[in-house]
Protein backbone atom coordinates (compact mmCIF):
# COMPACT_ATOMS: atom_id res chain seq x y z
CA UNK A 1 73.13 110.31 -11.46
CA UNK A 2 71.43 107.80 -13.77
CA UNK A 3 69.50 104.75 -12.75
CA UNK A 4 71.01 101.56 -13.35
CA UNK A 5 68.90 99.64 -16.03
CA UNK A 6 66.84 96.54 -15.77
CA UNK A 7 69.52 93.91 -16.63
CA UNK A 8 71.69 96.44 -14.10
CA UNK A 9 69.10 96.15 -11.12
CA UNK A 10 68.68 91.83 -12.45
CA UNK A 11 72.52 91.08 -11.73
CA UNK A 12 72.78 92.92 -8.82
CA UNK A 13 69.52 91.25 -7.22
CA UNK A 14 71.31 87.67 -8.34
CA UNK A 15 74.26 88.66 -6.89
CA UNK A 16 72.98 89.47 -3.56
CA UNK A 17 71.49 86.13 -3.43
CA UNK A 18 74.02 84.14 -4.04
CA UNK A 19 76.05 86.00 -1.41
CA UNK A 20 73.32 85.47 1.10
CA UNK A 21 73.37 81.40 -0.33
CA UNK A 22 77.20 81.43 0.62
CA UNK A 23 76.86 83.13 3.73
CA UNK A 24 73.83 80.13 4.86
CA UNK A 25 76.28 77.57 3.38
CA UNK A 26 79.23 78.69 5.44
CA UNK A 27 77.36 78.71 8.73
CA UNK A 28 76.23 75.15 8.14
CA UNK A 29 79.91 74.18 7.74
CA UNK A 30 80.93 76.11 10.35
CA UNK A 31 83.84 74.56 12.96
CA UNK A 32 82.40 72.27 15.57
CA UNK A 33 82.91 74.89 18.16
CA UNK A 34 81.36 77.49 16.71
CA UNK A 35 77.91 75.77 17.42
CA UNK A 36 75.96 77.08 20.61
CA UNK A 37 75.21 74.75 22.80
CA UNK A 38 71.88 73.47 23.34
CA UNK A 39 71.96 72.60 26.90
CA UNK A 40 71.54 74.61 29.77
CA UNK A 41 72.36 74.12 33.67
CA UNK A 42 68.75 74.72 34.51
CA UNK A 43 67.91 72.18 32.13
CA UNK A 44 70.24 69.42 33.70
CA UNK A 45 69.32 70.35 36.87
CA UNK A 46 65.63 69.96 36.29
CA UNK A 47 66.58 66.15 34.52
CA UNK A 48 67.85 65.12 37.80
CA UNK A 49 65.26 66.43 39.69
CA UNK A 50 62.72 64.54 37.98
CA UNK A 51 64.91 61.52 37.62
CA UNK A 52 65.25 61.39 41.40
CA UNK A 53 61.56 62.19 42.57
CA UNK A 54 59.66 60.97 39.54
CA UNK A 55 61.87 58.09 37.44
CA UNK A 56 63.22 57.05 34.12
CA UNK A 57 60.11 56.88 32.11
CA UNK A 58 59.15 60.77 33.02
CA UNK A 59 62.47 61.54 32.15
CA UNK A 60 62.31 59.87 28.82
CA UNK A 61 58.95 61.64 27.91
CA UNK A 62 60.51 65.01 29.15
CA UNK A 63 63.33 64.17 25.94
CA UNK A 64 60.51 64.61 23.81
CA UNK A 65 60.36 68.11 23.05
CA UNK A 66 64.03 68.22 23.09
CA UNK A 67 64.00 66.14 19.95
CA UNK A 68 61.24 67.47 18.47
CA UNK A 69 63.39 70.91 18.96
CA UNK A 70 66.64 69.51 17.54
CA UNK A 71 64.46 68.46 14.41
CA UNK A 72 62.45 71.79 13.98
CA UNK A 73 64.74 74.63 14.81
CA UNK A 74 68.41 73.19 14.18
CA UNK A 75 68.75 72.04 10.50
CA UNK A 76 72.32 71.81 9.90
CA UNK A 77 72.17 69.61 12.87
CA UNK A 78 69.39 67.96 11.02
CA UNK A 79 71.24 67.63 7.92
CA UNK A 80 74.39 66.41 9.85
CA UNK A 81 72.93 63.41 10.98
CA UNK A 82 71.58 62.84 7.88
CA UNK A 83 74.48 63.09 6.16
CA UNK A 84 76.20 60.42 8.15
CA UNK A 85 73.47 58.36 8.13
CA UNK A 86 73.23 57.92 4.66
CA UNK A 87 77.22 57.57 4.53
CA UNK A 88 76.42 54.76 7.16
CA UNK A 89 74.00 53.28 4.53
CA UNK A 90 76.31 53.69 1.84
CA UNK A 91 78.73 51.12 3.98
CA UNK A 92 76.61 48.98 5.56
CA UNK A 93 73.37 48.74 3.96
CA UNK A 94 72.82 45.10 5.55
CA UNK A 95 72.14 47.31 8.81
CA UNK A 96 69.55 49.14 7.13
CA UNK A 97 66.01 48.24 5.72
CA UNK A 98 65.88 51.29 3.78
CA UNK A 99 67.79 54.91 3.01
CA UNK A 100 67.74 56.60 6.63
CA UNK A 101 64.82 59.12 7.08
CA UNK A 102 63.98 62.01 9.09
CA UNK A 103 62.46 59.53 11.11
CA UNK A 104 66.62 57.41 11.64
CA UNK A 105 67.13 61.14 12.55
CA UNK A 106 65.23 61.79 15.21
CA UNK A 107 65.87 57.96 16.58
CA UNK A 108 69.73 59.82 16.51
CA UNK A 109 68.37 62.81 18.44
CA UNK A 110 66.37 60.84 21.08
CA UNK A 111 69.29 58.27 21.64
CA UNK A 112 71.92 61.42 22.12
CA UNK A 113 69.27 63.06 24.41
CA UNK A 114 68.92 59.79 26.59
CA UNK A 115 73.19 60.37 26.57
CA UNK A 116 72.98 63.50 28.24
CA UNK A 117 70.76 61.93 31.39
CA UNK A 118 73.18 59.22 31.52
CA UNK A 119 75.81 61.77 31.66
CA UNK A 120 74.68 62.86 34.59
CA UNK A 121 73.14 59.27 36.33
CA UNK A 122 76.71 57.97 35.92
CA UNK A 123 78.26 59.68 38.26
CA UNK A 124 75.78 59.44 41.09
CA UNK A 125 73.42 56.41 40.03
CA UNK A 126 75.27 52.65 41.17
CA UNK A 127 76.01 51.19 38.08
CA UNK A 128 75.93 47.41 38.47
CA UNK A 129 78.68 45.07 36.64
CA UNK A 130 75.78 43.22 35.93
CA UNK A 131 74.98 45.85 33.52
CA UNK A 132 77.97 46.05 31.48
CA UNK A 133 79.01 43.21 27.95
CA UNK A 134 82.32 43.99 28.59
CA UNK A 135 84.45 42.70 25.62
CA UNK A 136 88.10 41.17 26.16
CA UNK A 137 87.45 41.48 29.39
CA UNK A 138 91.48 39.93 30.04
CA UNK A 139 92.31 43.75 29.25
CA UNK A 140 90.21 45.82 32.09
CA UNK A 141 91.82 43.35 34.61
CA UNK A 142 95.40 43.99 33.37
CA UNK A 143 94.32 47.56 32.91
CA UNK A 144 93.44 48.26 36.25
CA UNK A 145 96.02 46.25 38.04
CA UNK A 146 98.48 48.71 36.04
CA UNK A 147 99.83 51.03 38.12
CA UNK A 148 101.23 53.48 35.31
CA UNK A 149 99.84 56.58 33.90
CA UNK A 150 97.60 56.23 30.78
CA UNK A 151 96.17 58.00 28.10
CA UNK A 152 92.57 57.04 27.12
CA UNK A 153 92.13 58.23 23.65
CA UNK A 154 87.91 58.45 23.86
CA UNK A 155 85.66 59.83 21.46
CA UNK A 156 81.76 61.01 20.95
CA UNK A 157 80.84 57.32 20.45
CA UNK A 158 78.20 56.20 22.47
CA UNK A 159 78.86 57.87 26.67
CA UNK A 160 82.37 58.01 27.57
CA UNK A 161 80.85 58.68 31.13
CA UNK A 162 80.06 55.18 31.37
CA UNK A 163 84.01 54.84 30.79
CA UNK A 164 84.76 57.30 33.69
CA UNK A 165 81.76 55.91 36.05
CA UNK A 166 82.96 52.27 35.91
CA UNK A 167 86.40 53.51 36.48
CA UNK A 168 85.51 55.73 39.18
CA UNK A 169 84.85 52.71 41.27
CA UNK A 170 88.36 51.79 41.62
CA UNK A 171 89.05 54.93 43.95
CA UNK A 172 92.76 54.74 43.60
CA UNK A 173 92.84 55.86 40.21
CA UNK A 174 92.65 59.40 39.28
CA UNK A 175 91.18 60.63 35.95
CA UNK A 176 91.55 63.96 34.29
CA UNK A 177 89.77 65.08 31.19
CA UNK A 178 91.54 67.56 27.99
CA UNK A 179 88.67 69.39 26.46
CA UNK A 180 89.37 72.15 23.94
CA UNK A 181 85.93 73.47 24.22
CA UNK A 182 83.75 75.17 26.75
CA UNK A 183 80.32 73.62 25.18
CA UNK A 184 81.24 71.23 28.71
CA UNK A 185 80.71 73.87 31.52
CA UNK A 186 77.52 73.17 32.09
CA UNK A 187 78.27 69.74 32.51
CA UNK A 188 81.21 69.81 34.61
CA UNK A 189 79.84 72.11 36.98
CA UNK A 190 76.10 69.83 37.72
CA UNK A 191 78.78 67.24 37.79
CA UNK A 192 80.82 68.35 40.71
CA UNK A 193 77.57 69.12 42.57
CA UNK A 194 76.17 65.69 42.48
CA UNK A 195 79.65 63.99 43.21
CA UNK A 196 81.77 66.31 44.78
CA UNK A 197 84.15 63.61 46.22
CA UNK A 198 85.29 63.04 42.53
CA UNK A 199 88.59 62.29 41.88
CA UNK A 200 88.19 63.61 38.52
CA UNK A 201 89.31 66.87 36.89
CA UNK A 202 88.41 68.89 34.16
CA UNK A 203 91.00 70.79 32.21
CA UNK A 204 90.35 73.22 29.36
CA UNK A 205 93.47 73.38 26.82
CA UNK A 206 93.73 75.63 23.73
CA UNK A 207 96.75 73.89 22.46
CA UNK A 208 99.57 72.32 24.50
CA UNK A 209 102.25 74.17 24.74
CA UNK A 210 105.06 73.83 27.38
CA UNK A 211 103.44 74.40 30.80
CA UNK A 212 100.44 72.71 30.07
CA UNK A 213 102.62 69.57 28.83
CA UNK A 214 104.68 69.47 32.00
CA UNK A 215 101.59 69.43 34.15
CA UNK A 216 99.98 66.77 31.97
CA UNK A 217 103.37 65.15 32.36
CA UNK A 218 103.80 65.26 36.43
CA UNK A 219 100.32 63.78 36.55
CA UNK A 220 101.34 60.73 33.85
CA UNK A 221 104.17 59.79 36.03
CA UNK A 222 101.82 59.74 39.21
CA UNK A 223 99.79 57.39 38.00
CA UNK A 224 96.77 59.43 36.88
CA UNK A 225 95.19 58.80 33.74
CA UNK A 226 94.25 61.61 30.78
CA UNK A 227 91.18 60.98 28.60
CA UNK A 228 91.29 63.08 25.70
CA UNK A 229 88.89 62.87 22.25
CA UNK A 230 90.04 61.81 18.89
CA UNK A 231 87.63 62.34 16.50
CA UNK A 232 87.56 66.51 16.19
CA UNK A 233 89.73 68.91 14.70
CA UNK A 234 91.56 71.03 17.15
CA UNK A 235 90.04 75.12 17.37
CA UNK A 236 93.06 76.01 14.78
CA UNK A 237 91.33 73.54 11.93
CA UNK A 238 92.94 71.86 9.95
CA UNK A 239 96.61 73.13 10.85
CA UNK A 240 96.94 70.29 12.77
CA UNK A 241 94.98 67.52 11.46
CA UNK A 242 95.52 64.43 8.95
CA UNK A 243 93.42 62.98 6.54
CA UNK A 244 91.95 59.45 7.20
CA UNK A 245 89.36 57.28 5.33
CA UNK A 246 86.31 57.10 7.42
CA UNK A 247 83.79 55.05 6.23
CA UNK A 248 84.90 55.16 2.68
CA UNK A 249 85.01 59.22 2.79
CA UNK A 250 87.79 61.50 3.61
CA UNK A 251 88.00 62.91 7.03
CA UNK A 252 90.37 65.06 8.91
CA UNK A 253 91.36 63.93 12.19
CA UNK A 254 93.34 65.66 14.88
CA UNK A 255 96.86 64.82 15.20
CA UNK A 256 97.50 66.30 19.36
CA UNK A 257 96.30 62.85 20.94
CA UNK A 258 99.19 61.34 19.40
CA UNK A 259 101.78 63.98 19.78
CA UNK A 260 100.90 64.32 23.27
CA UNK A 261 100.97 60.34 23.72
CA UNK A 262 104.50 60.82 22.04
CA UNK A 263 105.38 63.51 25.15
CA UNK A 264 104.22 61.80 27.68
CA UNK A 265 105.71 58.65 27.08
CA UNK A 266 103.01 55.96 28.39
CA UNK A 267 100.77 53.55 27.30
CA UNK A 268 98.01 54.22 24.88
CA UNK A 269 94.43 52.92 25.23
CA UNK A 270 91.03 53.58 23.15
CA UNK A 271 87.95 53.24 24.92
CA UNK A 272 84.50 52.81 23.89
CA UNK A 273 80.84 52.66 25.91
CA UNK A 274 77.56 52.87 24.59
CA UNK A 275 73.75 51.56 25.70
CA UNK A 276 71.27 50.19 23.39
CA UNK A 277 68.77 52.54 24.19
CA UNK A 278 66.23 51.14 21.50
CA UNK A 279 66.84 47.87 22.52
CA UNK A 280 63.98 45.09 21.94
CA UNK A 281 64.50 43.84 25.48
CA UNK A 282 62.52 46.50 26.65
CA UNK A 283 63.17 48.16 29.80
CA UNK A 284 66.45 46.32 30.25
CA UNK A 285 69.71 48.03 28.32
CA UNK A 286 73.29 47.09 28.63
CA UNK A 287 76.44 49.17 28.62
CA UNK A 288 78.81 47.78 25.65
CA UNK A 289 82.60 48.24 26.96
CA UNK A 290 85.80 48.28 25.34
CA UNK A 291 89.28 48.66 26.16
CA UNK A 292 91.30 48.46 22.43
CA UNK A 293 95.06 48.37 23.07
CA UNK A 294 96.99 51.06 21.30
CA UNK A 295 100.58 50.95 21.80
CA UNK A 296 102.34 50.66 25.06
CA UNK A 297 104.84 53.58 24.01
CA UNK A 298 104.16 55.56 20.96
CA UNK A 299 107.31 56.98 19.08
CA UNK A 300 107.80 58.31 16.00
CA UNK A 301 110.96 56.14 13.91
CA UNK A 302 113.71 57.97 11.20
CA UNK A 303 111.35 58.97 8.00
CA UNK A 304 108.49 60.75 7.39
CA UNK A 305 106.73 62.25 10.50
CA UNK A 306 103.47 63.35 9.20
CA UNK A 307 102.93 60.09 7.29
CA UNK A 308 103.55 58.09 10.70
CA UNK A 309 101.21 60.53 12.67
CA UNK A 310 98.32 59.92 9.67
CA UNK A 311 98.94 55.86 9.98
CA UNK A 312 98.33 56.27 14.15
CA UNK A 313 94.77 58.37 13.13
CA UNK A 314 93.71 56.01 10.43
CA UNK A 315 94.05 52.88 13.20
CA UNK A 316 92.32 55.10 15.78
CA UNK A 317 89.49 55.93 13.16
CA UNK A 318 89.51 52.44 12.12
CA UNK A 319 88.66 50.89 15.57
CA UNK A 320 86.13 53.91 15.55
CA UNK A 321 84.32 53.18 12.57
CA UNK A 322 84.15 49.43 13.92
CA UNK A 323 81.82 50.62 17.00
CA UNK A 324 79.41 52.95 14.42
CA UNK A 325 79.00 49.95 11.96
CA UNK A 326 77.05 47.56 14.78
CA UNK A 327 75.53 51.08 16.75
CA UNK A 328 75.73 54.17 13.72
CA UNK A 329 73.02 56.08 16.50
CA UNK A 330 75.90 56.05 18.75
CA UNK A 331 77.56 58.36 17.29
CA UNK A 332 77.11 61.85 17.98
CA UNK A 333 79.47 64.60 15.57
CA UNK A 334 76.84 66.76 15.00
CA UNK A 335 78.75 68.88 12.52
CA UNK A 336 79.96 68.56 9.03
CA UNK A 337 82.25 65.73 9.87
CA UNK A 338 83.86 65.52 6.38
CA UNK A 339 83.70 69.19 5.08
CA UNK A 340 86.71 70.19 3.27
């Protein structure tokens, strides 16, 4: 058999390495829920632990080495927030003193990390309306004195927990969460364990087909309330997702919250929380809360269906991209938000 020749041996060397350059690239712009999660239940367990015996600050210089891990070993994450850092930049620059380092990175990290405690401190910690800058606050009041089922369109903005927590305190109302993902169990199960008396729920939906819209549907019209994200693309990509302009870049955004919100037939809220972990004030951080009003009954008139579904996801990443340009470390798609 004869030996392949120099410029033989050259190409084939190139080749290879450009496969192995696609193979690297499509891993970093892999689906969102093809990432392994970081967390572990040992992990959360041994935040509390120290939370409870030990306080905040030893909790804070535990998140050290988590962000100092996060900006080692996970580059695409890396690279993800500074991607949408610099598209923050691009948008706002009077936020900004200069281009967003590796530095605005790990600020991302450690702010995300402090997240995760709160996570967990929100549903066993009092949380004291003292706390909370709660904006058009007019709308919690009529909120809560509704008695009808809602749907709380939510997304990875700031701690959504905060959301739940200060609802949780009105014991009549019942909340149930739509994840598609399982990167939550953890989570959900530490959760249960520190609050057991809960009245929340935790449901895990691929897609919603018939059964699982009739049992969203019996809860609606009990009065229960469904929180459900906005801002990622189902597990089928982008099969079911529109394109919206998110800070002056194209994005695909899932279209389910609003066909659900079409099926169930109820009012329509966004919700947003975050603290100012970095604030100036030291030691003392608020919880920024918002209740945006959506529609009271979303339908779909005679014309063009997928052009009325893309005009609902460009409002909700409107009032989304309103939050991230006062807080952009609040945000916390750790992905390759606008990969084709």
């Amino acid at each position: 058999m004869p030996h392949p020749n120099p410029g033989q041996r050259s190409l084939k060397k190139t080749n290879n390495h450009q496969a192995t350059e696609l193979n690297e690239e499509l891993q970093e712009k892999q689906h969102w829920s093809g990432i392994t999660e970081a967390g572990t239940l040992f992990g959360m367990q041994f935040l509390r632990f120290v939370y409870q015996y030990l306080g905040r600050w030893v909790v804070t210089l535990c998140l050290i080495p988590t962000v100092a891990y996060f900006m080692i070993f996970r580059g695409p994450t890396r690279k993800a927030s500074q991607d949408y850092l610099r598209t923050h930049y691009q948008c706002y620059p009077h936020y900004w003193n200069k281009t967003p380092s590796l530095f605005d990175s790990a600020k991302h990290f450690y702010v995300f990390a402090q997240t995760v405690v709160d996570k967990l401190l929100s549903w066993f910690t009092h949380i004291d309306a003292d706390d909370f800058i709660i904006k058009h606050p007019d709308r919690i009041e009529a909120l809560m004195n509704d008695n009808r089922g809602q749907l709380i369109i939510g997304s990875h903005m700031g701690n959504l927990e905060y959301c739940r927590g200060f609802m949780h305190r009105y014991k009549d109302k019942t909340i149930n969460i739509l994840v598609h993902d399982k990167h939550s169990q953890n989570y959900n199960s530490i959760m249960h364990q520190l609050n057991p008396d809960s009245r929340l729920n935790v449901f895990q939906v691929a897609d919603f087909d018939v059964p699982t819209m009739l049992k969203i549907k019996a809860k609606v019209d009990a009065g229960e309330w469904i929180f459900i994200a906005g801002d990622r693309s189902p597990l089928s990509g982008v099969e079911r997702t529109v394109t919206v302009k998110f800070m002056g870049r194209s994005a695909q955004l899932p279209i389910g919250p609003y066909m659900l919100a079409r099926g169930l037939g109820c009012p329509v809220k966004l919700m947003f929380s975050y603290c100012d972990y970095l604030s100036k004030s030291g030691l003392e951080r608020k919880v920024h809360f918002e209740v945006v009003e959506f529609t009271d009954k979303l339908t779909f008139s005679r014309g063009d269906k997928q052009a009325q579904l893309q005009a609902y996801a460009q409002r909700f990443a409107n009032s989304l991209e309103a939050q991230c340009a006062n807080a952009p470390l609040q945000w916390f798609n750790f992905y390759d938000f606008w990969a084709d």
